[in-house]
N, C-alpha and C. Protein backbone atom coordinates (compact mmCIF):
# COMPACT_ATOMS: atom_id res chain seq x y z
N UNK A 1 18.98 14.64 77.13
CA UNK A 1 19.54 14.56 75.84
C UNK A 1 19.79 13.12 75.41
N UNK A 2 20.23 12.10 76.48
CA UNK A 2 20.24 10.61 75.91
C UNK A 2 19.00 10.21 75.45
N UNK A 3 18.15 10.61 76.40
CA UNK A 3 16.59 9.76 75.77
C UNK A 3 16.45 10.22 74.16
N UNK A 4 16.96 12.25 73.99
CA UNK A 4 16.51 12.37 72.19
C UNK A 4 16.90 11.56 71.27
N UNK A 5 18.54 11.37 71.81
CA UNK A 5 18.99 10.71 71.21
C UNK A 5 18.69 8.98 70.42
N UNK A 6 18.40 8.27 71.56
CA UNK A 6 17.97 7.15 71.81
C UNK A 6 16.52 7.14 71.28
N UNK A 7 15.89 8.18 70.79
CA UNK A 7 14.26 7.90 69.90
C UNK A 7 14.76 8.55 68.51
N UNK A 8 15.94 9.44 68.31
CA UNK A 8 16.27 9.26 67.12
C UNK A 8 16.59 7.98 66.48
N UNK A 9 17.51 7.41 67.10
CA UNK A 9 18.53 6.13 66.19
C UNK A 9 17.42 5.27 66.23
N UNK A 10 16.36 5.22 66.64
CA UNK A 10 15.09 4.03 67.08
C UNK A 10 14.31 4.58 65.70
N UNK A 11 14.00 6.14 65.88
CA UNK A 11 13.14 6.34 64.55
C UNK A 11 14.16 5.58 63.21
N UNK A 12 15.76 5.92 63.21
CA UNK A 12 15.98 5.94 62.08
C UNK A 12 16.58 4.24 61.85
N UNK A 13 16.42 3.38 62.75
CA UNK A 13 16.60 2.30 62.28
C UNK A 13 14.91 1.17 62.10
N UNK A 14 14.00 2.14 62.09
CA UNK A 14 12.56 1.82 61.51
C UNK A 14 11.97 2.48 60.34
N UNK A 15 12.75 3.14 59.82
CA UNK A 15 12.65 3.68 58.28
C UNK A 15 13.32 2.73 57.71
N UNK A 16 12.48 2.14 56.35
CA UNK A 16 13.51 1.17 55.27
C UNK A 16 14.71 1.77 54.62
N UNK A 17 15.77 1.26 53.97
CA UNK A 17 16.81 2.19 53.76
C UNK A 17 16.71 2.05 51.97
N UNK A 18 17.39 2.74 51.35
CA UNK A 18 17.11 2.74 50.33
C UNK A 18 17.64 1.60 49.31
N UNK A 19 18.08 0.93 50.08
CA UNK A 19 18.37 -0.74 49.56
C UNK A 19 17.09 -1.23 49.29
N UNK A 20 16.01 -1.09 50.37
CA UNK A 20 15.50 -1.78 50.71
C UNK A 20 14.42 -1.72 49.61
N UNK A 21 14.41 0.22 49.49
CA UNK A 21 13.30 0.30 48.38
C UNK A 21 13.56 -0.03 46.74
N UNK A 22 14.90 0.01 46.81
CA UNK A 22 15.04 -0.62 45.12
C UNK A 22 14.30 -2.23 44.99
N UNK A 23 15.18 -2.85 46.36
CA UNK A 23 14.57 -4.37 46.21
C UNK A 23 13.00 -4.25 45.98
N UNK A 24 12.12 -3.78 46.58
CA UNK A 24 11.11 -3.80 46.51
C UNK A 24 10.41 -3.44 45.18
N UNK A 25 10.68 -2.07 44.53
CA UNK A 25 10.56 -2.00 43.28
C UNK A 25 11.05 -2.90 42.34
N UNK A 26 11.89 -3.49 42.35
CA UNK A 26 12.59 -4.66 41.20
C UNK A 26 11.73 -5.36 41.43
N UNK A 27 11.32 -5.81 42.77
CA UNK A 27 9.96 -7.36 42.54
C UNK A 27 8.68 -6.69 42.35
N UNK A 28 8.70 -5.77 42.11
CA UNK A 28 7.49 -5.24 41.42
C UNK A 28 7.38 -5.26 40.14
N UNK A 29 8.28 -4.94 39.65
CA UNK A 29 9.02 -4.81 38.06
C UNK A 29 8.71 -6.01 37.43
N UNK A 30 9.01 -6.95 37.80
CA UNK A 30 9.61 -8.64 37.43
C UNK A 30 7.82 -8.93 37.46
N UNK A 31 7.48 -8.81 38.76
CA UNK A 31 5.77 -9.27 38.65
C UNK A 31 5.09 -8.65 37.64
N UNK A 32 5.08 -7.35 38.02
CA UNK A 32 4.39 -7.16 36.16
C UNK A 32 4.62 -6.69 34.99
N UNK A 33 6.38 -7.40 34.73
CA UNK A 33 6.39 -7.81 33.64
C UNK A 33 5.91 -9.15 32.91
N UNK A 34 6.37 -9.95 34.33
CA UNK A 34 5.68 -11.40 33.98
C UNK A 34 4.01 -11.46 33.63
N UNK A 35 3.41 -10.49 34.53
CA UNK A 35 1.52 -10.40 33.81
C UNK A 35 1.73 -10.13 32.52
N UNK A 36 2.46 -9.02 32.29
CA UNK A 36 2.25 -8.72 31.15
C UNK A 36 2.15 -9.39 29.82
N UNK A 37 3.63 -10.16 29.86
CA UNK A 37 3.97 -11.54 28.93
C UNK A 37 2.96 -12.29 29.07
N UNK A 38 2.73 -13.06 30.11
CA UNK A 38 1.35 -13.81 30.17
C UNK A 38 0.25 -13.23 29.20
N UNK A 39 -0.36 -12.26 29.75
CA UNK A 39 -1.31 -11.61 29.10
C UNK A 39 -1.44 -11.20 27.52
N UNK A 40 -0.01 -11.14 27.15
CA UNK A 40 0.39 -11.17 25.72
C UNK A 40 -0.14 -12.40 24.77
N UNK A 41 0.68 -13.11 25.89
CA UNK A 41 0.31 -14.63 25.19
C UNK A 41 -0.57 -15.19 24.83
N UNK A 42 -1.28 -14.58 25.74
CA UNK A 42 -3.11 -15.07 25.74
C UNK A 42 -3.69 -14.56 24.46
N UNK A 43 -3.57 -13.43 24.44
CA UNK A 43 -4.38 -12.59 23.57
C UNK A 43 -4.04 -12.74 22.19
N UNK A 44 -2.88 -12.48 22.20
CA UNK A 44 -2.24 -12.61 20.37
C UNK A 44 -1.93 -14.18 19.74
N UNK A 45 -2.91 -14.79 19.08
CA UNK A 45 -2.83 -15.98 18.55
C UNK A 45 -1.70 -16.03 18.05
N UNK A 46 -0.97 -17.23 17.69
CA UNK A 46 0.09 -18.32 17.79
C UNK A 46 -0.02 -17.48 15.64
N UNK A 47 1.13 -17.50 15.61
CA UNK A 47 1.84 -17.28 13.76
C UNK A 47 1.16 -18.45 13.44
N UNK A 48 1.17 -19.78 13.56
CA UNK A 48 0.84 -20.73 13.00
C UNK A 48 -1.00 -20.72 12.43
N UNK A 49 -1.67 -19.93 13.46
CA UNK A 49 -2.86 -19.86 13.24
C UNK A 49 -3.21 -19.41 12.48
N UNK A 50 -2.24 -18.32 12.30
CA UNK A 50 -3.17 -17.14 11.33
C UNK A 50 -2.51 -17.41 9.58
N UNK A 51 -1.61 -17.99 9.57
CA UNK A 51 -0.94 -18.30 8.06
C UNK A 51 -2.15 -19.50 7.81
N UNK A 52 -2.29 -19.14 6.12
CA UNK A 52 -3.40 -19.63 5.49
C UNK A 52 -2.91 -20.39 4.68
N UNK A 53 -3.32 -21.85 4.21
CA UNK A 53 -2.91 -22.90 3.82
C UNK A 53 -2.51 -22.65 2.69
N UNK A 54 -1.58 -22.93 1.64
CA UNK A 54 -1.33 -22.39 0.43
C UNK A 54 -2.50 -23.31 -0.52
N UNK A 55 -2.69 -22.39 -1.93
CA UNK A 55 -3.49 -23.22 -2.66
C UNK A 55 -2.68 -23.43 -3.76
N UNK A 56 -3.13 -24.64 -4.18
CA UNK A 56 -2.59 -25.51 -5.21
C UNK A 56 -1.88 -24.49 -6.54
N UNK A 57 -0.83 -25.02 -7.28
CA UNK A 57 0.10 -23.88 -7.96
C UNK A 57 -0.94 -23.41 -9.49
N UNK A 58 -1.92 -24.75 -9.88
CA UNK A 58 -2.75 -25.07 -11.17
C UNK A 58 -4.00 -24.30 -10.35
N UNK A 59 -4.47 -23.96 -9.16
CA UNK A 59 -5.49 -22.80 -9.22
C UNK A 59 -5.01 -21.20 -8.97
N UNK A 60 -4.33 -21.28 -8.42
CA UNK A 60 -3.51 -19.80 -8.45
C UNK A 60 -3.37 -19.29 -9.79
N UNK A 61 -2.74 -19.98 -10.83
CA UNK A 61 -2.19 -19.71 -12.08
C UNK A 61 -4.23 -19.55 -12.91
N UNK A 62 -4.93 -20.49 -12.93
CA UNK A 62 -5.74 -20.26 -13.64
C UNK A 62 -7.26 -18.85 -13.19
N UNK A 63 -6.33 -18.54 -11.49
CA UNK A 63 -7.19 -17.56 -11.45
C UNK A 63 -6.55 -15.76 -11.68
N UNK A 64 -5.42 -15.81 -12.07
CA UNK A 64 -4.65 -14.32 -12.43
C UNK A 64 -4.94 -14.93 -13.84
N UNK A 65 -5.37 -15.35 -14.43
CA UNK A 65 -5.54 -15.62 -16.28
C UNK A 65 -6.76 -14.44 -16.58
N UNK A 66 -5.97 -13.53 -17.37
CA UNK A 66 -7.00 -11.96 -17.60
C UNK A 66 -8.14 -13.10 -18.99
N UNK A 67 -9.44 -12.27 -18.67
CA UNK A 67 -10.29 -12.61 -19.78
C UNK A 67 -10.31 -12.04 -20.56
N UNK A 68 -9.41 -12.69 -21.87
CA UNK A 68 -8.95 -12.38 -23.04
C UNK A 68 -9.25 -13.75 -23.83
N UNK A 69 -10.10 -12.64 -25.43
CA UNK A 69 -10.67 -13.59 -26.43
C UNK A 69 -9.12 -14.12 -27.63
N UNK A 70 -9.31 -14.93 -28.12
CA UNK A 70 -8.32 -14.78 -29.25
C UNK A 70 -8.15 -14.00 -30.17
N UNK A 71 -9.25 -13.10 -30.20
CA UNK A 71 -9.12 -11.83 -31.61
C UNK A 71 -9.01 -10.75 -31.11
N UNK A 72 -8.44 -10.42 -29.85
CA UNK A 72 -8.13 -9.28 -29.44
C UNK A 72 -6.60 -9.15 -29.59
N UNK A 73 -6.26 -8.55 -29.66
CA UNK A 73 -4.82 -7.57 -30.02
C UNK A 73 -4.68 -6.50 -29.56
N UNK A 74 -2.88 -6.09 -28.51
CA UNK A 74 -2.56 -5.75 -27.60
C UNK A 74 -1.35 -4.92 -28.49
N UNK A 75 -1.09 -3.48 -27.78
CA UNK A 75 -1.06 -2.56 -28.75
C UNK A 75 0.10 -2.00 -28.15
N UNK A 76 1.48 -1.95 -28.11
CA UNK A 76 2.02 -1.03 -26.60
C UNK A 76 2.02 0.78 -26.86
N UNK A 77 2.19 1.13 -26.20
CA UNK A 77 1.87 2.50 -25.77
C UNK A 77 3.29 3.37 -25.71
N UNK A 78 3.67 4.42 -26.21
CA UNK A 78 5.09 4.45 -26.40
C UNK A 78 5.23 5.42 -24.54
N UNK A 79 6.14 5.44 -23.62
CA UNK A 79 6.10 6.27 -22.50
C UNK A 79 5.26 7.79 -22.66
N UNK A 80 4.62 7.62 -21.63
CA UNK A 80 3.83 9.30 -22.11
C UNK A 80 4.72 9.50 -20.73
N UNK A 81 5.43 11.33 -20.80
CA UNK A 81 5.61 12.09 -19.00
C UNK A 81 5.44 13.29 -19.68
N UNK A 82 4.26 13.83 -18.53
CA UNK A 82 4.15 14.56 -18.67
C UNK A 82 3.81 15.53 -16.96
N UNK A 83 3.96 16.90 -16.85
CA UNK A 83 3.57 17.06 -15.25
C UNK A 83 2.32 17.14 -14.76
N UNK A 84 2.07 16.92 -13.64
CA UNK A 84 1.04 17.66 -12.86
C UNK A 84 0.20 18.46 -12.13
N UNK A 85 -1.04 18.65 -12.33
CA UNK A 85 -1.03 19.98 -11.89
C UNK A 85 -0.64 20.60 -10.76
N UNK A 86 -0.96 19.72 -9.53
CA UNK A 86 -0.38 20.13 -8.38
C UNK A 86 0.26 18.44 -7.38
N UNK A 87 1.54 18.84 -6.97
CA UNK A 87 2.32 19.82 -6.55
C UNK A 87 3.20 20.16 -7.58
N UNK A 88 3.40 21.22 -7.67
CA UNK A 88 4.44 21.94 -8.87
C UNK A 88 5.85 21.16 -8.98
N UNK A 89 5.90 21.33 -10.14
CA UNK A 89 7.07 20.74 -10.58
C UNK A 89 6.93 19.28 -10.14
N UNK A 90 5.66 18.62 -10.22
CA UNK A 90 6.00 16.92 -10.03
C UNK A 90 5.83 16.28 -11.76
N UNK A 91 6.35 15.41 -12.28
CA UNK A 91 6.02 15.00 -13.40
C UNK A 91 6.12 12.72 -13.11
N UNK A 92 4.89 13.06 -14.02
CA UNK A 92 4.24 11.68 -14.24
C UNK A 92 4.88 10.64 -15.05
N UNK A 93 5.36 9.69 -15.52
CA UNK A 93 5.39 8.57 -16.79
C UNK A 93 5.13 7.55 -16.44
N UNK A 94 4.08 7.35 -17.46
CA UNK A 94 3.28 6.26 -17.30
C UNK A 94 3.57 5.55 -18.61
N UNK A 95 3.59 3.83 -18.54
CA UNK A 95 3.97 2.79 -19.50
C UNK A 95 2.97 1.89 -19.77
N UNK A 96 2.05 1.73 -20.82
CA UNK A 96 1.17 0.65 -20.58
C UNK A 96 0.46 0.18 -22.29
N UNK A 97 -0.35 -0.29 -22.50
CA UNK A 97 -0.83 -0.98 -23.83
C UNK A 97 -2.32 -0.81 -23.90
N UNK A 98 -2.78 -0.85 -25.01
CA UNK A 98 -4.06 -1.06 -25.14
C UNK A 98 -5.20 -1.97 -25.72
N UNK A 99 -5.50 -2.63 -25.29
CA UNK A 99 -6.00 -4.01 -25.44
C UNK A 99 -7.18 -4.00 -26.53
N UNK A 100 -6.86 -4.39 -27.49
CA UNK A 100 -8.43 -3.95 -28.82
C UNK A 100 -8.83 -5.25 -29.12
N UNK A 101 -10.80 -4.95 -29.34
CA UNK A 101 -11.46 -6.26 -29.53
C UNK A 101 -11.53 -6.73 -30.51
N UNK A 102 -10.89 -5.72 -31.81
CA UNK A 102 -10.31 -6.67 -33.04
C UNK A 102 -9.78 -5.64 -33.69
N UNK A 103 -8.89 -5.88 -34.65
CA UNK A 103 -7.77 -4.82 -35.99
C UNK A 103 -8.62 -3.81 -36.31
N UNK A 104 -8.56 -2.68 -35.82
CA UNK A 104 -9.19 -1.78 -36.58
C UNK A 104 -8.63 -1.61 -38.35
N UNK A 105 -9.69 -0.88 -38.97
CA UNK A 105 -9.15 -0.96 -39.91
C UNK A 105 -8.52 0.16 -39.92
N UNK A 106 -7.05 -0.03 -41.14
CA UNK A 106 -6.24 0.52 -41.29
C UNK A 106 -5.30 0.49 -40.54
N UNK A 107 -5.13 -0.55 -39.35
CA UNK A 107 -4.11 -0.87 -38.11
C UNK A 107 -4.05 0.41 -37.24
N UNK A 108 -3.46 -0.11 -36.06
CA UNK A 108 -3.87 0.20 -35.33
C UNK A 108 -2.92 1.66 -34.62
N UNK A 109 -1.84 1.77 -35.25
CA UNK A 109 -0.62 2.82 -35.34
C UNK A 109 -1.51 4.46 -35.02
N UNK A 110 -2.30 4.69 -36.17
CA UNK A 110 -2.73 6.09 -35.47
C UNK A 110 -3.52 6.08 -34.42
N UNK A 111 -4.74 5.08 -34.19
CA UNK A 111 -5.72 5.15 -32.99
C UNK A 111 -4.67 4.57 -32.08
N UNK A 112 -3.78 4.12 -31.30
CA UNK A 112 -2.73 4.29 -30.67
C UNK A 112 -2.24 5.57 -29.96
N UNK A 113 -1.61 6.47 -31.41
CA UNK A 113 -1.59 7.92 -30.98
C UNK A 113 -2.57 8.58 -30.65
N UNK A 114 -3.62 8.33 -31.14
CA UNK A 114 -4.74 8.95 -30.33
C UNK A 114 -5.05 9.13 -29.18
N UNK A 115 -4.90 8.09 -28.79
CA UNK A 115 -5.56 7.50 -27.62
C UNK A 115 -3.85 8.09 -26.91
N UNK A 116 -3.08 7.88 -27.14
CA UNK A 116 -1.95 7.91 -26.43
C UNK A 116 -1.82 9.70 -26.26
N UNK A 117 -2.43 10.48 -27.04
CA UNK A 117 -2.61 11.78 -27.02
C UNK A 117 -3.99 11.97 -26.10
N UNK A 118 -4.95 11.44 -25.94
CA UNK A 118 -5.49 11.96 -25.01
C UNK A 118 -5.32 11.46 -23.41
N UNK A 119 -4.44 10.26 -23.37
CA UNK A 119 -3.99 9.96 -22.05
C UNK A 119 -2.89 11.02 -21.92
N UNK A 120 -2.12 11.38 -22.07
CA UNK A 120 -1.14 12.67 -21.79
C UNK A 120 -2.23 13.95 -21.52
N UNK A 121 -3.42 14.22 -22.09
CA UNK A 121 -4.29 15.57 -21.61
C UNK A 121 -4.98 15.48 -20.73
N UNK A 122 -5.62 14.28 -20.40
CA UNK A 122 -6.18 13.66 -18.81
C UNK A 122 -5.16 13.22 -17.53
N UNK A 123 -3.66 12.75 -18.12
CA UNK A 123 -2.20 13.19 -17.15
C UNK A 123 -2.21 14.28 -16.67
N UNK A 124 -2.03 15.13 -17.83
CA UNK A 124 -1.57 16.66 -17.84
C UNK A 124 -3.04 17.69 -16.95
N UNK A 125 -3.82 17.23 -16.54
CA UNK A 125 -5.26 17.74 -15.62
C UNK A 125 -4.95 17.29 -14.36
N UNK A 126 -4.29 16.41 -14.02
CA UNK A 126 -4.52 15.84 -12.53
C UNK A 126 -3.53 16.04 -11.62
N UNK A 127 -4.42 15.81 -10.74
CA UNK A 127 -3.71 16.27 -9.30
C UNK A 127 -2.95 15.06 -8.41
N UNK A 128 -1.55 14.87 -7.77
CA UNK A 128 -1.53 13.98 -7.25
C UNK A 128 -2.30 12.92 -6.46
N UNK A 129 -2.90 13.53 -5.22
CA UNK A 129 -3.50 13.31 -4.47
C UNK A 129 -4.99 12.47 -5.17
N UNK A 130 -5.25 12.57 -6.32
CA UNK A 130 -6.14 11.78 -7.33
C UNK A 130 -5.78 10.45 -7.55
N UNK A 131 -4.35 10.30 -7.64
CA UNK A 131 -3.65 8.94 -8.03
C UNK A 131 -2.99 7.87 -6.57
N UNK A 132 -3.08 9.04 -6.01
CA UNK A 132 -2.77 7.85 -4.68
C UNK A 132 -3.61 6.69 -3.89
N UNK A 133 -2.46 5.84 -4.01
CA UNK A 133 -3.65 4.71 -3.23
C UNK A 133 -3.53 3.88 -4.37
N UNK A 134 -4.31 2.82 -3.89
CA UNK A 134 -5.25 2.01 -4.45
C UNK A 134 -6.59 1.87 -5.45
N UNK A 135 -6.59 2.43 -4.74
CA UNK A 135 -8.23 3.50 -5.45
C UNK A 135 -8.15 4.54 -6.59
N UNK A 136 -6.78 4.96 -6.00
CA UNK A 136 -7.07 6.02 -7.00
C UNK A 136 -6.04 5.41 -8.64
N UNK A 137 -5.15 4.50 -8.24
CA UNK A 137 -4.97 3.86 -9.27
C UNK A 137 -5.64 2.83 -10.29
N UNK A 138 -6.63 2.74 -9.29
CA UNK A 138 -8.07 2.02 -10.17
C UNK A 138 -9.05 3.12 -11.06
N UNK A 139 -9.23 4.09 -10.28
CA UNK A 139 -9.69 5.02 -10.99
C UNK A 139 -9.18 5.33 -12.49
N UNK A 140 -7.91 5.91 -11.86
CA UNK A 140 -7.08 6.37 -13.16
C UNK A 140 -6.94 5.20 -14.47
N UNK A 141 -6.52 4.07 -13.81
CA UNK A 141 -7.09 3.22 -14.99
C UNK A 141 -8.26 3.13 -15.66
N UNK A 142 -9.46 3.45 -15.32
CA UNK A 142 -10.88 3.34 -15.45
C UNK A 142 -11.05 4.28 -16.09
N UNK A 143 -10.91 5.51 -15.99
CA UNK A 143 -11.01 6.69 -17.36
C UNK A 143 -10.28 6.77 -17.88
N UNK A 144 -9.23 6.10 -17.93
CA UNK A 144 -8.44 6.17 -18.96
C UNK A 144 -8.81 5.00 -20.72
N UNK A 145 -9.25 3.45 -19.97
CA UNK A 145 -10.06 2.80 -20.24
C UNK A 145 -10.94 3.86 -21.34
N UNK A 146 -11.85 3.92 -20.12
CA UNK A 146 -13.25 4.94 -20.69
C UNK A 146 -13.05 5.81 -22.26
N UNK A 147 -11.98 6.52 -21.74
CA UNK A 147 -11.24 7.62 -23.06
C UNK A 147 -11.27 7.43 -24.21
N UNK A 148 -10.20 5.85 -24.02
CA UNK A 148 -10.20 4.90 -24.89
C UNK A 148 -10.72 4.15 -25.95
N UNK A 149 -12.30 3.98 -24.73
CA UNK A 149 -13.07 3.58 -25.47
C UNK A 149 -14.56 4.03 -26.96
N UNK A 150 -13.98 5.36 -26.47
CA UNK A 150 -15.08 6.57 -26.51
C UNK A 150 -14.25 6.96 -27.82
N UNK A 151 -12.90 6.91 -27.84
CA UNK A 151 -12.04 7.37 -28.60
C UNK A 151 -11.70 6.32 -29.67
N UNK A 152 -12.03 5.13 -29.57
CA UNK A 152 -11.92 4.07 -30.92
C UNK A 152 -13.32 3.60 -31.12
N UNK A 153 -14.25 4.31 -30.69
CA UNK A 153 -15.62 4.02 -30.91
C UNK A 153 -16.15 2.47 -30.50
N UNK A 154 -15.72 1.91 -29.20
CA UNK A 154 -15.57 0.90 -28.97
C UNK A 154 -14.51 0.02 -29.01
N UNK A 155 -13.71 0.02 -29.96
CA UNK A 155 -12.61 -0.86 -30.14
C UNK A 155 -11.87 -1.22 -29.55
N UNK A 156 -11.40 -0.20 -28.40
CA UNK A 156 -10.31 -0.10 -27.37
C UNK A 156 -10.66 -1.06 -25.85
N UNK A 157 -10.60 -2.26 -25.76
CA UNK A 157 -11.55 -2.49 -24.67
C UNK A 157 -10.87 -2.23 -23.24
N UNK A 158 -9.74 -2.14 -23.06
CA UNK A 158 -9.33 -1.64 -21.80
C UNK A 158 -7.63 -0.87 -22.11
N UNK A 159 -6.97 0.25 -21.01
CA UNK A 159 -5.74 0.46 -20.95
C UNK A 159 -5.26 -0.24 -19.79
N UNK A 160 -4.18 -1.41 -20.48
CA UNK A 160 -3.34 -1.87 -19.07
C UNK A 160 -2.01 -1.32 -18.99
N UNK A 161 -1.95 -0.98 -17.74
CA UNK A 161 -0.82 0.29 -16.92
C UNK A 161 0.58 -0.84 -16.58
N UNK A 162 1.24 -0.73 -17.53
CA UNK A 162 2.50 -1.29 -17.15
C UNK A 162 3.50 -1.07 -15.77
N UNK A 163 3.37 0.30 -15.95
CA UNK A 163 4.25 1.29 -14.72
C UNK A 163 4.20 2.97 -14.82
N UNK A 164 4.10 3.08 -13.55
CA UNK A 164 3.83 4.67 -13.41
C UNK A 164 4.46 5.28 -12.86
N UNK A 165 5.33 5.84 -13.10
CA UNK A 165 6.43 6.63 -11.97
C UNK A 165 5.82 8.19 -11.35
N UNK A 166 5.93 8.43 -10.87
CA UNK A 166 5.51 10.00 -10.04
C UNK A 166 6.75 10.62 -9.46
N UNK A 167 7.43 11.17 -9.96
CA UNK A 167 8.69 12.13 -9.52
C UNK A 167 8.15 13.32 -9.22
């Protein structure tokens, strides 16, 4: 019975103890966290690199300058809201003007409403999911435009969209 004894306490003072295995895991930890950071560093270029030099305040300004003649005349648009078709119960108002390539005759007050009456029936057709984005706010400007133009027999040369709310 001494000898069992004596190859127990031998086995159990040659097992690591569980001190031993935390230490060991922590310098595992620390090592590759440190790769990791390293490896970060490497890969993801420096903020400084990627910011783009500013350009001068006199070309910025002369390149947002819309191409507009002097005999055009800008018309505002009174709020159109109206809803949509789907999802139920969402409603639209949209704020914007209409840019004409010269005075129609008789001014410009009823072809206004016109035009401002058929942007509320091309509102009143659409589906959210039409207007989202980027894209689709280019769109929507673009036939609306179109409408416009079809609808003052030319005159109307573009609709610019002030603001659009979607509730």
């Amino acid at each position: 019975m001494a000898d069992e004894k004596a190859t127990e306490d031998t086995a159990a003072s040659s097992e690591p103890s569980l001190v031993a295995w935390l230490g060991i895991l922590g310098v595992l930890t620390l090592i590759a966290g440190g790769v990791g950071a390293g490896l970060g560093l490497l890969v993801v270029p420096e903020p400084a690199a990627v910011v783009e030099p500013e350009k001068d305040k006199a070309e910025t300004e002369e390149e947002e300058k819309p191409n507009y003649s002097a005999g055009e005349q800008v018309s505002m648009l009174q709020p159109i809201i109206t809803n949509l078709v789907s999802p139920r119960g969402t409603y639209i108002r949209l704020e914007g003007a209409v840019v004409f390539t010269s005075v129609p005759e008789g001014g410009t007050e009823l072809l206004v409403s016109k035009i401002a009456d058929d942007i509320l029936s091309v509102l009143h057709t659409m589906t959210l999911a039409q207007i989202e984005g980027a894209s689709g706010l280019q769109h929507l400007r673009e036939d609306l435009s179109a409408r416009a133009a079809i609808r003052s027999d030319g005159l109307a040369k573009e609709i610019v969209l002030h603001s659009l709310v979607v509730e």
